[in-house]
N, C-alpha and C. Protein backbone atom coordinates (compact mmCIF):
# COMPACT_ATOMS: atom_id res chain seq x y z
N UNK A 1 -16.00 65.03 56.27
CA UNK A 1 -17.31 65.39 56.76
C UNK A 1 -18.35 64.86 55.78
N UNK A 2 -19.29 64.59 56.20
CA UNK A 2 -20.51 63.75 55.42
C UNK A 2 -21.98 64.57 55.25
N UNK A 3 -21.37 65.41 54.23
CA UNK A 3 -22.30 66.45 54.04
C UNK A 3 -23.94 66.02 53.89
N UNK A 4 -24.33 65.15 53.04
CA UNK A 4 -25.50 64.76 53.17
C UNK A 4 -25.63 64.29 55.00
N UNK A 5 -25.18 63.66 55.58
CA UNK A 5 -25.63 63.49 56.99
C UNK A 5 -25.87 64.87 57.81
N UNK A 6 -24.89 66.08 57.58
CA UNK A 6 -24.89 66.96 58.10
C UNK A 6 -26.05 67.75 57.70
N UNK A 7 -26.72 67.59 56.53
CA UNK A 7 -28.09 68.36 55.52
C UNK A 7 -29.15 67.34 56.25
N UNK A 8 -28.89 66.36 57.01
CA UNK A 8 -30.28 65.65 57.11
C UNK A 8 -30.79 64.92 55.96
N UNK A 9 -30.40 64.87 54.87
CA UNK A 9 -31.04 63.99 54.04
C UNK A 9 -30.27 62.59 53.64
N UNK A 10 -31.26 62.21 52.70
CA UNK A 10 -31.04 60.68 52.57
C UNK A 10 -31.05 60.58 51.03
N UNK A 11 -30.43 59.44 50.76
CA UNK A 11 -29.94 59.40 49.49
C UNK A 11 -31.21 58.78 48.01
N UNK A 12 -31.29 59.88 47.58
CA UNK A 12 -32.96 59.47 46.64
C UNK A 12 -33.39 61.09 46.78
N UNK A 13 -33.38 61.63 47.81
CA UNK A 13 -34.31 62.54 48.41
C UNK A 13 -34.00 63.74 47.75
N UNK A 14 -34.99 64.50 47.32
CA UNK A 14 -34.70 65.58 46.37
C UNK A 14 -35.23 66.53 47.14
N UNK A 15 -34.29 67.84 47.09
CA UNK A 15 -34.14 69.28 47.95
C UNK A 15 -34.15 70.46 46.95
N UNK A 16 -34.87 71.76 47.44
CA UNK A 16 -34.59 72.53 46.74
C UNK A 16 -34.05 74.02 47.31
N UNK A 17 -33.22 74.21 46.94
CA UNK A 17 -32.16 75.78 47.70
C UNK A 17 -32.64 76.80 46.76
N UNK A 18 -32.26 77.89 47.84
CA UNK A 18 -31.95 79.15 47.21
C UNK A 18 -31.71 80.00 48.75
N UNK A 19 -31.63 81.31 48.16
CA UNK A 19 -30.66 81.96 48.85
C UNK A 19 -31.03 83.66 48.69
N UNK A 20 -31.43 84.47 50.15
CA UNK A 20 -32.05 85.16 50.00
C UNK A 20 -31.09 86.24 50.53
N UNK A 21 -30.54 87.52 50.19
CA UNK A 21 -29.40 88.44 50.13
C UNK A 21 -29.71 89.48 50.71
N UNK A 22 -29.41 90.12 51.30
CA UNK A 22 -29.51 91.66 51.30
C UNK A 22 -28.48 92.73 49.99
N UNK A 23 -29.28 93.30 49.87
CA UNK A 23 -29.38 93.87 48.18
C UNK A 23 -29.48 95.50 48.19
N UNK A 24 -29.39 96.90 49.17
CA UNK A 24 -29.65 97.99 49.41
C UNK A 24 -29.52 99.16 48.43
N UNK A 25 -28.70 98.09 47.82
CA UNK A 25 -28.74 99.51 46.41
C UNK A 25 -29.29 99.34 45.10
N UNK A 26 -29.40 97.55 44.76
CA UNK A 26 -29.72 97.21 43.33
C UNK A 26 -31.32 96.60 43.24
N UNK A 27 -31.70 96.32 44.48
CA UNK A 27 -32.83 95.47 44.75
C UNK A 27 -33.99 96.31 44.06
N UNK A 28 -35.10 95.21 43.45
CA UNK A 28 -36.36 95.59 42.34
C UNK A 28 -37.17 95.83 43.66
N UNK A 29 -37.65 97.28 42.99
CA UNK A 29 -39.06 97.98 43.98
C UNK A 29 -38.32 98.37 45.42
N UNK A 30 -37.11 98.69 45.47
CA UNK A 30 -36.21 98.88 46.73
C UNK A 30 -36.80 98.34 48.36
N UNK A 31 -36.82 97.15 47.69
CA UNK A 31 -37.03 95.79 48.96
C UNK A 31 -36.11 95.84 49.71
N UNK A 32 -34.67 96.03 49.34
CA UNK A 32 -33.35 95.83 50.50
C UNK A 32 -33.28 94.37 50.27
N UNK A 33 -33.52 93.83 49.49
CA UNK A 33 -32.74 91.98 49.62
C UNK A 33 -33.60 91.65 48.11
N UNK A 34 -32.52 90.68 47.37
CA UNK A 34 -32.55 89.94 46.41
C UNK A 34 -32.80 88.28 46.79
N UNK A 35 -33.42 87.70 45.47
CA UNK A 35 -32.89 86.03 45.78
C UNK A 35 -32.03 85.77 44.50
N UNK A 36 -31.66 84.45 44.77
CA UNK A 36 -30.21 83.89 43.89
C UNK A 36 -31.69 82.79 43.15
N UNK A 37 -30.74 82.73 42.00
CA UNK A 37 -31.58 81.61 41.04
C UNK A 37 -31.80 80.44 41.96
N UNK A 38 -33.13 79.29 41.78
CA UNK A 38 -33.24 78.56 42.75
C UNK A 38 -32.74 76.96 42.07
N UNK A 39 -32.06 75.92 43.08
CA UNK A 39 -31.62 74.81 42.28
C UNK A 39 -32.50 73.45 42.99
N UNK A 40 -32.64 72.21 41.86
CA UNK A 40 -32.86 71.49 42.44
C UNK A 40 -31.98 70.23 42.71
N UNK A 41 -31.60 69.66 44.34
CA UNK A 41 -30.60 68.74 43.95
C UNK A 41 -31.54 67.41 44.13
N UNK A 42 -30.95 66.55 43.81
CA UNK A 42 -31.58 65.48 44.27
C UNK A 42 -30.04 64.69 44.41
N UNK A 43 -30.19 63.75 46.00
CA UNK A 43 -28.84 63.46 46.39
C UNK A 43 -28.46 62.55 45.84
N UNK A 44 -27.87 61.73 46.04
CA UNK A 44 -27.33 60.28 45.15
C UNK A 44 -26.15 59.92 46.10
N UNK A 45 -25.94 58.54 45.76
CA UNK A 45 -24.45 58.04 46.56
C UNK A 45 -23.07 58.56 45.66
């Protein structure tokens, strides 16, 4: 499988993730959801 084709991007092209949780017991200011540290990829061949 050709994960960059399947993400839509192209090779150069820089993306940035993260990832937003539901969190009900530990979450700051009892929001009910956390986020995960955020990354940046940038794709390459």
């Amino acid at each position: 499988m050709d994960l960059a084709g399947v993400g839509g991007v192209s090779v150069g092209e820089t993306r940035y993730y993260q990832l937003w949780y539901r969190d009900p017991g530990g979450s700051p200011c009892g929001s009910g959801f956390n986020l995960t540290n955020g990354v940046r990829v940038v794709w390459g061949p």
